[in-house]
N, C-alpha and C. Protein backbone atom coordinates (compact mmCIF):
# COMPACT_ATOMS: atom_id res chain seq x y z
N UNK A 1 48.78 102.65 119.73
CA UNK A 1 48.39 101.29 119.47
C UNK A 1 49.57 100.46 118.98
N UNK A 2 50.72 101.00 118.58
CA UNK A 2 51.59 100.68 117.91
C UNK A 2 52.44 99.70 119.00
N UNK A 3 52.91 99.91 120.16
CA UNK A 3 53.16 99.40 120.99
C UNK A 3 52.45 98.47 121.84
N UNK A 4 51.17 98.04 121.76
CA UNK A 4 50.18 96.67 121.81
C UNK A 4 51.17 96.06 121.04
N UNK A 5 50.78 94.89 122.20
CA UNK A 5 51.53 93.25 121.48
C UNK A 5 50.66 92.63 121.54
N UNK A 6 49.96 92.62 119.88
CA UNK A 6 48.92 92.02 119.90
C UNK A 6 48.79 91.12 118.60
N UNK A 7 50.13 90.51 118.43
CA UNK A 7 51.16 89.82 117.36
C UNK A 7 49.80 88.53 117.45
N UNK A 8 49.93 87.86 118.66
CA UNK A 8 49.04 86.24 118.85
C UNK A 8 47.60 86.66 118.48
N UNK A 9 47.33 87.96 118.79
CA UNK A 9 45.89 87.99 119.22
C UNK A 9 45.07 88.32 118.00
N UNK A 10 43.53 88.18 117.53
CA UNK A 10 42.88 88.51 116.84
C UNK A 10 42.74 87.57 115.75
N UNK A 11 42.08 87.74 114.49
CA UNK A 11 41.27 86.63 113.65
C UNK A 11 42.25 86.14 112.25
N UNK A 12 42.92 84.85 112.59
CA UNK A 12 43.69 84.35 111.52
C UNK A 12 43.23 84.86 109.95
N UNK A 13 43.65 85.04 109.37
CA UNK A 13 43.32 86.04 107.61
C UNK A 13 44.63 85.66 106.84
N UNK A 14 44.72 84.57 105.90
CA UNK A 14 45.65 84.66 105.30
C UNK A 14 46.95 84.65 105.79
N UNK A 15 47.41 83.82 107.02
CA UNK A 15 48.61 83.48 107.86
C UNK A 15 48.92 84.67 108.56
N UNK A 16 48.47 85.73 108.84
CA UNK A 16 48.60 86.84 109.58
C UNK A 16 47.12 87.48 110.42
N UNK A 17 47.35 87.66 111.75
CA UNK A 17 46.11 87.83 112.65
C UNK A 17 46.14 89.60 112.66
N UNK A 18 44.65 89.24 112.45
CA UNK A 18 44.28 90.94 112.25
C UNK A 18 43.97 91.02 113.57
N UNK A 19 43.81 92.31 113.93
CA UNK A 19 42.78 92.08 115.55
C UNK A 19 42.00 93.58 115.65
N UNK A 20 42.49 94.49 114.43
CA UNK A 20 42.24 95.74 114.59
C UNK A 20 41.81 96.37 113.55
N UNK A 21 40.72 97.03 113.14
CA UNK A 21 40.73 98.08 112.04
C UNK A 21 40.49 99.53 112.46
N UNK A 22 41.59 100.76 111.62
CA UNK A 22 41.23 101.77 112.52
C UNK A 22 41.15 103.03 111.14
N UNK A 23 40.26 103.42 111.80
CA UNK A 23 40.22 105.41 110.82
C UNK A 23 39.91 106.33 111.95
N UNK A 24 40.81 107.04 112.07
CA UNK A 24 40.87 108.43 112.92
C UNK A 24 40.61 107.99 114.41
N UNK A 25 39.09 108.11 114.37
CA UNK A 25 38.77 108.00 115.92
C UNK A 25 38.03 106.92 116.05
N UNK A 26 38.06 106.15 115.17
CA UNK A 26 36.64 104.74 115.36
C UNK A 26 37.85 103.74 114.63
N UNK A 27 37.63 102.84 116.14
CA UNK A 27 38.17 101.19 115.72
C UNK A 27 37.41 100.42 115.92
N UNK A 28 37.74 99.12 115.25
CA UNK A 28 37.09 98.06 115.09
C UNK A 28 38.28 97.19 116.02
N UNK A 29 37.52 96.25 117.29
CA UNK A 29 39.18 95.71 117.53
C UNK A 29 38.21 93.90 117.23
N UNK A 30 39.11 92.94 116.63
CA UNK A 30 38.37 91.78 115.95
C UNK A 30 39.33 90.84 116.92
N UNK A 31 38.65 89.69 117.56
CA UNK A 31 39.04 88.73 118.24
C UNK A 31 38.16 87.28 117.96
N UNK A 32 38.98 86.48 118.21
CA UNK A 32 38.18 85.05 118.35
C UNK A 32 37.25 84.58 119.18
N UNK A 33 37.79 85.17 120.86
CA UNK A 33 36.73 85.07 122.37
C UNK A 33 36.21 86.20 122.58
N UNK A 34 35.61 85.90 123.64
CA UNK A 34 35.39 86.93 124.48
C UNK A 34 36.34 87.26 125.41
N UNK A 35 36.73 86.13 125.67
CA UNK A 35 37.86 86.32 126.76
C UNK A 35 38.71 87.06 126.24
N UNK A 36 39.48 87.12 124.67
CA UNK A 36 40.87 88.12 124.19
C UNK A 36 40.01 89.22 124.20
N UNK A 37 38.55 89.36 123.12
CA UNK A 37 38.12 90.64 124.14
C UNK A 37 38.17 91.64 124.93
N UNK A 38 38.24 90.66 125.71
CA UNK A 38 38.11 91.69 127.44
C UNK A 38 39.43 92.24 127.25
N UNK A 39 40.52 91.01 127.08
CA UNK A 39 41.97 91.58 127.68
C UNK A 39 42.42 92.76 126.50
N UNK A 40 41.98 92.29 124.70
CA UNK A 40 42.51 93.28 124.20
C UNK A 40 41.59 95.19 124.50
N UNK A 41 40.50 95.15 124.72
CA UNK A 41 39.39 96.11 125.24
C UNK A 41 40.31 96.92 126.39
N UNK A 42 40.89 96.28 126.86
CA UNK A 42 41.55 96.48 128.37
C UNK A 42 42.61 97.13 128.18
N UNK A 43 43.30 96.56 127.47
CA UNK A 43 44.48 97.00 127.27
C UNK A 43 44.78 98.12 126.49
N UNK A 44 43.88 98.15 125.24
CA UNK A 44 43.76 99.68 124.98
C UNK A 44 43.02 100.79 125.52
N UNK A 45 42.23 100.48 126.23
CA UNK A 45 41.73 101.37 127.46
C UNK A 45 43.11 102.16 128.32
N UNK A 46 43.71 101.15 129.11
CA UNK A 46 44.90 101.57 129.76
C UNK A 46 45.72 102.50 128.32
N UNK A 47 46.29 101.69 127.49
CA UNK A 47 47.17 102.86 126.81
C UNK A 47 46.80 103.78 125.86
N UNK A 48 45.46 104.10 126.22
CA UNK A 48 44.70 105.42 125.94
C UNK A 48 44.70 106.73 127.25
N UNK A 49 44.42 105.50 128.54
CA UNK A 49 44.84 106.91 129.15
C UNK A 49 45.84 106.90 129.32
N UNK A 50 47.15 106.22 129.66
CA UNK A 50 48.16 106.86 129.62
C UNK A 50 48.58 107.72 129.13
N UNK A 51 47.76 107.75 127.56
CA UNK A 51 48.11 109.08 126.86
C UNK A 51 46.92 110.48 126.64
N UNK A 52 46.44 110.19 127.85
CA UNK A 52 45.40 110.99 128.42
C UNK A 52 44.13 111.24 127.45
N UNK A 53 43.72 109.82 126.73
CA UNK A 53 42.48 109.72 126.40
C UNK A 53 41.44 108.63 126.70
N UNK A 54 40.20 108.96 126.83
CA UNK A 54 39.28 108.28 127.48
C UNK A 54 38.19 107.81 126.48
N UNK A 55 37.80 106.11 126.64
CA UNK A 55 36.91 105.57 125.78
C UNK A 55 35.44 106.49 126.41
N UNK A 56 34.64 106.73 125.14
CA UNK A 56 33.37 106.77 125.19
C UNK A 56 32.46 105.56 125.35
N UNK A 57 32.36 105.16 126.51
CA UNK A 57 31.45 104.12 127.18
C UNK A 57 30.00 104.45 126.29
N UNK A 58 29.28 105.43 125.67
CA UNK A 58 28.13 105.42 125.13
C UNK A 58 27.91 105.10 123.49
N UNK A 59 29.60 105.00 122.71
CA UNK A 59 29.61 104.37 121.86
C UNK A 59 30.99 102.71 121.43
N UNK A 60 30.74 102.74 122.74
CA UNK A 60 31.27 100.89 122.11
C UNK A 60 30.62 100.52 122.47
N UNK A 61 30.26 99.24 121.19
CA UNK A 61 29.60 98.37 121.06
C UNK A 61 30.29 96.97 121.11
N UNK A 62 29.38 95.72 121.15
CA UNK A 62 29.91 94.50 121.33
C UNK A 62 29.28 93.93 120.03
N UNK A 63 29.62 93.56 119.37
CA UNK A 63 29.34 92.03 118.11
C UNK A 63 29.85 91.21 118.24
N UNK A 64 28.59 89.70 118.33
CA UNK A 64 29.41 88.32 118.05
C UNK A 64 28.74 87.59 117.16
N UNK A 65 29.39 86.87 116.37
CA UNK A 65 28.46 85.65 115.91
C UNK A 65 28.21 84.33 116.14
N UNK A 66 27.39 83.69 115.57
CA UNK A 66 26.95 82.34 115.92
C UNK A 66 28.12 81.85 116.81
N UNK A 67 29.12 82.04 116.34
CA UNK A 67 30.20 80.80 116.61
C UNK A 67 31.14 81.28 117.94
N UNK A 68 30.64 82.30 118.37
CA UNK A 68 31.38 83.17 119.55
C UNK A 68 30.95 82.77 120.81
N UNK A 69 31.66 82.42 121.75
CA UNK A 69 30.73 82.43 123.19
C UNK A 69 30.26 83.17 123.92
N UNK A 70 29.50 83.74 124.68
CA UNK A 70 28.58 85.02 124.58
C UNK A 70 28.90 85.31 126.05
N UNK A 71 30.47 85.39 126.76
CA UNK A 71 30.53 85.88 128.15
C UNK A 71 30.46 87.56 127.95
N UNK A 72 29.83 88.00 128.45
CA UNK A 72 30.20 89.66 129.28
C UNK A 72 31.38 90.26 128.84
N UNK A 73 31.48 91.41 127.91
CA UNK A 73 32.55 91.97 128.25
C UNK A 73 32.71 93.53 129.00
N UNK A 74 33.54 93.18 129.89
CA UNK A 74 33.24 94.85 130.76
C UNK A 74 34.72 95.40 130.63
N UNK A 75 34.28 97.01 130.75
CA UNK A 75 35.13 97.58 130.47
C UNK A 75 35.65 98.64 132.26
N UNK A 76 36.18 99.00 132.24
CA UNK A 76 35.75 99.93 134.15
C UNK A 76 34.49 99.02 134.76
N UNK A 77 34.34 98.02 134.76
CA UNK A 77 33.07 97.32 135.95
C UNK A 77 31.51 97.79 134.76
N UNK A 78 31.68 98.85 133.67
CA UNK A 78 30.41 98.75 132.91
C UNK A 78 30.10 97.40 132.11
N UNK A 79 29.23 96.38 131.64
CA UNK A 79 29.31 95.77 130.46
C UNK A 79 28.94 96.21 128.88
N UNK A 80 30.02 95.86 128.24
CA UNK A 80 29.30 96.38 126.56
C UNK A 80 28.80 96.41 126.11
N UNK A 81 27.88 97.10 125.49
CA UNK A 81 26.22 96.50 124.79
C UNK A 81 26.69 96.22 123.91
N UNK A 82 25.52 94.86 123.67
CA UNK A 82 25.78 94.04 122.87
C UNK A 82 24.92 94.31 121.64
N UNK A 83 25.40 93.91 120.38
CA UNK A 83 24.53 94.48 119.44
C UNK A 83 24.54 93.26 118.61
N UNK A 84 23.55 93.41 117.61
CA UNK A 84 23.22 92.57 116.20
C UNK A 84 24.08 93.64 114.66
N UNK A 85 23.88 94.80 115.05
CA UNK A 85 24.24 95.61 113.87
C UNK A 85 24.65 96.72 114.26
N UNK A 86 25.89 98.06 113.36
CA UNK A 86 26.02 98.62 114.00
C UNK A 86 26.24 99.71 112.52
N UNK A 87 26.93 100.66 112.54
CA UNK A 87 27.54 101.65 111.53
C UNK A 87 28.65 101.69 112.01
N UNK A 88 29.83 101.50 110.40
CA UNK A 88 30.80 101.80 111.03
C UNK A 88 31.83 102.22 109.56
N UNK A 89 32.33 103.50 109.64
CA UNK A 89 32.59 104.74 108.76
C UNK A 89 30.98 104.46 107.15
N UNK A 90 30.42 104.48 108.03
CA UNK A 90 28.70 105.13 106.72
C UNK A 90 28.53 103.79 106.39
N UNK A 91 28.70 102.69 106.85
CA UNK A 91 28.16 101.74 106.26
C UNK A 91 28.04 100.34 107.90
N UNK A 92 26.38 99.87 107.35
CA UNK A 92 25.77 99.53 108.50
C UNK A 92 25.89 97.58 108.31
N UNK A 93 27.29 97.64 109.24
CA UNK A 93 27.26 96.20 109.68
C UNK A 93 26.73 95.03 110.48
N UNK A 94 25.58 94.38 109.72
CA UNK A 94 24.96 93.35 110.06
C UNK A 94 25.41 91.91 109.93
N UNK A 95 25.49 91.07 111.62
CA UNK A 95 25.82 89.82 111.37
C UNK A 95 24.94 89.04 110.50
N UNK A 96 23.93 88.82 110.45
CA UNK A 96 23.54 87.67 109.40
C UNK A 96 23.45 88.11 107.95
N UNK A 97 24.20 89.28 107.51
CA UNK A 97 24.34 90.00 106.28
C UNK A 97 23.59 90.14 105.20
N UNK A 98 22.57 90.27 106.17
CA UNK A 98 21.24 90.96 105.39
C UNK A 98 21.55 91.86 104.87
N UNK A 99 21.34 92.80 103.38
CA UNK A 99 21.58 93.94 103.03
C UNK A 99 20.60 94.90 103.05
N UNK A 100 19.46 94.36 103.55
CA UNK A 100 17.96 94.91 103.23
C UNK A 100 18.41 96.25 104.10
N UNK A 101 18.60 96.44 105.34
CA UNK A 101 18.67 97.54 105.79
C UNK A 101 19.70 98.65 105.60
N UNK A 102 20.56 98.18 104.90
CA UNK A 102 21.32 99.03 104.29
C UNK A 102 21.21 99.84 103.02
N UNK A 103 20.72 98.94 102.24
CA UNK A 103 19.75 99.29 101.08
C UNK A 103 18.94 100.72 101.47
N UNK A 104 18.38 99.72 102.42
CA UNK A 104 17.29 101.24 103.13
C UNK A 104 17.64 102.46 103.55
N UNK A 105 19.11 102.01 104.34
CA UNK A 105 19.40 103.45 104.96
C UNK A 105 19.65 104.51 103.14
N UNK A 106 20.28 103.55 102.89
CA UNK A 106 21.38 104.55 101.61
C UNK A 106 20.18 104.94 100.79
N UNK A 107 19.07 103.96 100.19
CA UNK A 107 17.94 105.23 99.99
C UNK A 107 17.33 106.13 100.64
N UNK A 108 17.09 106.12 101.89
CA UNK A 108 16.70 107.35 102.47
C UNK A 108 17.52 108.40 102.18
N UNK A 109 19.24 108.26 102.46
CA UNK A 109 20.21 109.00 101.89
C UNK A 109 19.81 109.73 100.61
N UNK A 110 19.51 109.03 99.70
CA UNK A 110 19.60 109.43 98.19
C UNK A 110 18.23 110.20 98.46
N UNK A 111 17.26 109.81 98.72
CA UNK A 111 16.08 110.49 98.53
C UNK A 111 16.58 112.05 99.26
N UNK A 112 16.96 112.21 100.50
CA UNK A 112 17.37 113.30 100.97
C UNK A 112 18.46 114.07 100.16
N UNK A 113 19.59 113.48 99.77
CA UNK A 113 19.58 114.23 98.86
C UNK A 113 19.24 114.62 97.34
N UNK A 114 18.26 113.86 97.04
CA UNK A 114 17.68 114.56 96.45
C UNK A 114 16.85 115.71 96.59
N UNK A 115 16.19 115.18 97.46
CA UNK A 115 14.77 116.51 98.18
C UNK A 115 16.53 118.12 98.47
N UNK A 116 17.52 117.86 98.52
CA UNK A 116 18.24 119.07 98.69
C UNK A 116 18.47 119.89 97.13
N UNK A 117 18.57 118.80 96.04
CA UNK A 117 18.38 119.74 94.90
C UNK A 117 17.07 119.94 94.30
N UNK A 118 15.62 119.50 94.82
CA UNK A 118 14.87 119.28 93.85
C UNK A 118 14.48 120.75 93.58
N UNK A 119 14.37 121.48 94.42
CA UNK A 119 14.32 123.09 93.54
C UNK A 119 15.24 123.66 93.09
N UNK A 120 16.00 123.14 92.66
CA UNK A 120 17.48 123.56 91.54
C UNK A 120 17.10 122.78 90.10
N UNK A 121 16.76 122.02 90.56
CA UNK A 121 16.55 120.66 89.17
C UNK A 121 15.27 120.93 88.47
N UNK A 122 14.37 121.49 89.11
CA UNK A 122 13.40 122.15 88.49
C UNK A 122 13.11 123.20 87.91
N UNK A 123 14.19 123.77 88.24
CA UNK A 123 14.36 125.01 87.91
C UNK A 123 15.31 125.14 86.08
N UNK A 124 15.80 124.12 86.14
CA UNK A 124 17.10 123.85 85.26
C UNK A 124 16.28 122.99 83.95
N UNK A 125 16.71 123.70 82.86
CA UNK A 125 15.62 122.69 81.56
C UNK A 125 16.75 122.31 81.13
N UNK A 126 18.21 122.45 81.01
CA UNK A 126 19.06 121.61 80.00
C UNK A 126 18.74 119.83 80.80
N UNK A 127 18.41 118.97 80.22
CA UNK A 127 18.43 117.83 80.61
C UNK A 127 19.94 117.50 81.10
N UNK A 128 20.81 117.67 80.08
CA UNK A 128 22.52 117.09 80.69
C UNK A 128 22.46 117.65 81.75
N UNK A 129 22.40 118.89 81.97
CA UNK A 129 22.63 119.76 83.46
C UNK A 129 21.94 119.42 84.84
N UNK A 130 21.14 118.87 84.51
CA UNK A 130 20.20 117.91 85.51
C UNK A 130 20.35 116.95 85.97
N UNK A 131 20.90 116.12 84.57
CA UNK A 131 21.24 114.72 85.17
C UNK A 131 22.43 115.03 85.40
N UNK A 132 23.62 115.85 85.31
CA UNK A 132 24.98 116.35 85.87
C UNK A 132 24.74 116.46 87.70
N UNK A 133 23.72 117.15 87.79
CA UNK A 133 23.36 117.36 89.08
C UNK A 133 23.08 115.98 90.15
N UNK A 134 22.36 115.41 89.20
CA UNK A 134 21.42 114.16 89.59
C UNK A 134 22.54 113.31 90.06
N UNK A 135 23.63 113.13 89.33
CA UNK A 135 24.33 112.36 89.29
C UNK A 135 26.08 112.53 90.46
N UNK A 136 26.22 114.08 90.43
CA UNK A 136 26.83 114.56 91.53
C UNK A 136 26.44 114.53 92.87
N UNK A 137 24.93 114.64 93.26
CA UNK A 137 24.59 114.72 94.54
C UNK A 137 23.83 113.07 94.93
N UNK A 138 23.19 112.74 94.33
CA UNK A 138 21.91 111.84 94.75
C UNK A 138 23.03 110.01 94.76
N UNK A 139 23.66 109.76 93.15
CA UNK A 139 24.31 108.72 93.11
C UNK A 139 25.25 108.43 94.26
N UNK A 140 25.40 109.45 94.57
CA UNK A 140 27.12 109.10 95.69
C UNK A 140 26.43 108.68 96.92
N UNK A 141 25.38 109.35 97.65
CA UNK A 141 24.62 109.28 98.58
C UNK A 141 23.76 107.90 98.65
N UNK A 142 23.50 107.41 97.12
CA UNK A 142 23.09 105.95 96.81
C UNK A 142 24.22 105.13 97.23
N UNK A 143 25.15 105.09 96.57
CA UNK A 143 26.08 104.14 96.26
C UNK A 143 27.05 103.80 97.20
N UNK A 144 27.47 104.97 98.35
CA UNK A 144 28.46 105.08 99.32
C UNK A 144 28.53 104.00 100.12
N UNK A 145 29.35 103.02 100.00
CA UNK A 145 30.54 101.76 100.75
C UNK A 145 29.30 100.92 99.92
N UNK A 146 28.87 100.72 98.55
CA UNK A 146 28.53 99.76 98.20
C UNK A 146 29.56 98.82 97.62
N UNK A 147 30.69 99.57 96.97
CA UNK A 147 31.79 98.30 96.87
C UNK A 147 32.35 98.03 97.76
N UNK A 148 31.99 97.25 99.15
CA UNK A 148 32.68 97.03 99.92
C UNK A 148 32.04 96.26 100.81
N UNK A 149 30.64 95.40 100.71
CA UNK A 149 29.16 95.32 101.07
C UNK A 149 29.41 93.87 99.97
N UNK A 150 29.18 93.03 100.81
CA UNK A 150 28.96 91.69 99.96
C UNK A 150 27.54 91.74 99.00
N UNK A 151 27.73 90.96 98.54
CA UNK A 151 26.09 90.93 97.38
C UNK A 151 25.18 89.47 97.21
N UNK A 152 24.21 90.15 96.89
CA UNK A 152 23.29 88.70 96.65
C UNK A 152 22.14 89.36 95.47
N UNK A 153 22.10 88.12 94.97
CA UNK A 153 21.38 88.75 93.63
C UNK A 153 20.53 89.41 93.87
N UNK A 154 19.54 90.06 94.99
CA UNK A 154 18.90 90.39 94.75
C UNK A 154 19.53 92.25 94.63
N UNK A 155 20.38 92.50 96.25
CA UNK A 155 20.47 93.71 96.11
C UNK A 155 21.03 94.49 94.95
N UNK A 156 21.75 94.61 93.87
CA UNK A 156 21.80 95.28 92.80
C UNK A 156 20.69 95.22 92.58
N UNK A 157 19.93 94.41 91.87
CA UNK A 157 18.22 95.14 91.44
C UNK A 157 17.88 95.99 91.92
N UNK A 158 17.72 95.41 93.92
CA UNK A 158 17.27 96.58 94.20
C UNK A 158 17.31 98.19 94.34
N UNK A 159 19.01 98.11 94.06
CA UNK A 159 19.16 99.51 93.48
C UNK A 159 18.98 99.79 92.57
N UNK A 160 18.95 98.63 91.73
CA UNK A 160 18.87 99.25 90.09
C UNK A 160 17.19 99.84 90.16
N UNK A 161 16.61 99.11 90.09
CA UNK A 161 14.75 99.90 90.67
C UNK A 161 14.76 101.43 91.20
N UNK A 162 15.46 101.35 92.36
CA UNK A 162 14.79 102.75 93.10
C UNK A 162 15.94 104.09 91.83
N UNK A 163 16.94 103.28 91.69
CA UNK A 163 17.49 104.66 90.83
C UNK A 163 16.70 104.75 89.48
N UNK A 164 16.07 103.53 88.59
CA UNK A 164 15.25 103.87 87.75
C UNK A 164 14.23 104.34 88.27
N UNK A 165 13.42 104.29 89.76
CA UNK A 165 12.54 105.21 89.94
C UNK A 165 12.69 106.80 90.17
N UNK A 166 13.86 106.93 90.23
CA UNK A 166 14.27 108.75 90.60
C UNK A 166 14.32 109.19 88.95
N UNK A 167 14.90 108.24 88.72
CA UNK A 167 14.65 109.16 87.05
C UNK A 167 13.65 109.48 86.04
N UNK A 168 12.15 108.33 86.64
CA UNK A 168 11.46 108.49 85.92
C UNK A 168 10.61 109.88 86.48
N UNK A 169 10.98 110.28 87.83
CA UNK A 169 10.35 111.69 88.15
C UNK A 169 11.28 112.47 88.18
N UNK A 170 12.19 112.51 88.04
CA UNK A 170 13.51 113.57 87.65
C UNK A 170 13.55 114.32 86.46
């Protein structure tokens, strides 16, 4: 990727254009059109295989918002599905930045892991040792990419609630 000249391209931030975010094997590539889009989509396509790797057509996705113009982007003659929301490294990005469903996923998270210690925790009468537990497995599984997740007054409550509800049956 290093060799993309993609200096012009992507979303002004503080006098420098981003166009890319990357961890391991999942990028984010960020543009203004659809049209840079296509061409930046394209272009790392080509200098992927050159280096003899191939996009997974069954996980790219397309996001735009309000303010985007909504042409087609194709990749080999396929077009991209287009999405409203997506996951991306454990945390579920929605354009109109609703948090409600994220909220949701990450309690289901927590509840699951909880349901993985609850016959350990029952088993265990030191209270510290419990909530040691409680607090190693279940919180992280709550909390994971919450600093990083814009806020609105409501969602802290709503975590603050469901974690006062695990403790009052914990």
């Amino acid at each position: 990727m290093k060799d993309l000249n993609w200096n012009d391209k992507g979303y002004l931030m503080d006098g420098k254009r981003i166009s890319s975010l990357r961890s391991a094997d999942d990028i984010v590539l960020i543009s203004t059109s659809t049209a840079e889009i296509k061409e930046v989509v394209n272009e790392l396509n080509v200098a992927g295989m050159q280096i003899g790797l191939d996009m997974n057509m069954s996980k790219i996705q397309l996001m735009v918002n309000q303010w985007c113009d909504t042409g087609l982007v194709r990749l080999n003659g396929v077009a991209l599905e287009q999405v409203d929301s997506y996951v991306y490294l454990g945390r579920e990005l929605i354009m109109d930045n609703d948090l409600s469903p994220e909220i949701a996923r990450r309690t289901r998270a927590a509840w699951a892991a909880f349901s993985s210690i609850r016959e350990v925790t029952d088993q265990v009468k030191d209270v510290g040792l419990r909530a040691s537990i409680f607090n190693a497995s279940v919180l992280p599984a709550m909390c994971y990419t919450t600093e990083s997740g814009p806020t609105t007054r409501q969602s802290p409550e709503q975590c603050k609630l469901r974690i006062v509800h695990w403790r009052d049956i914990f």
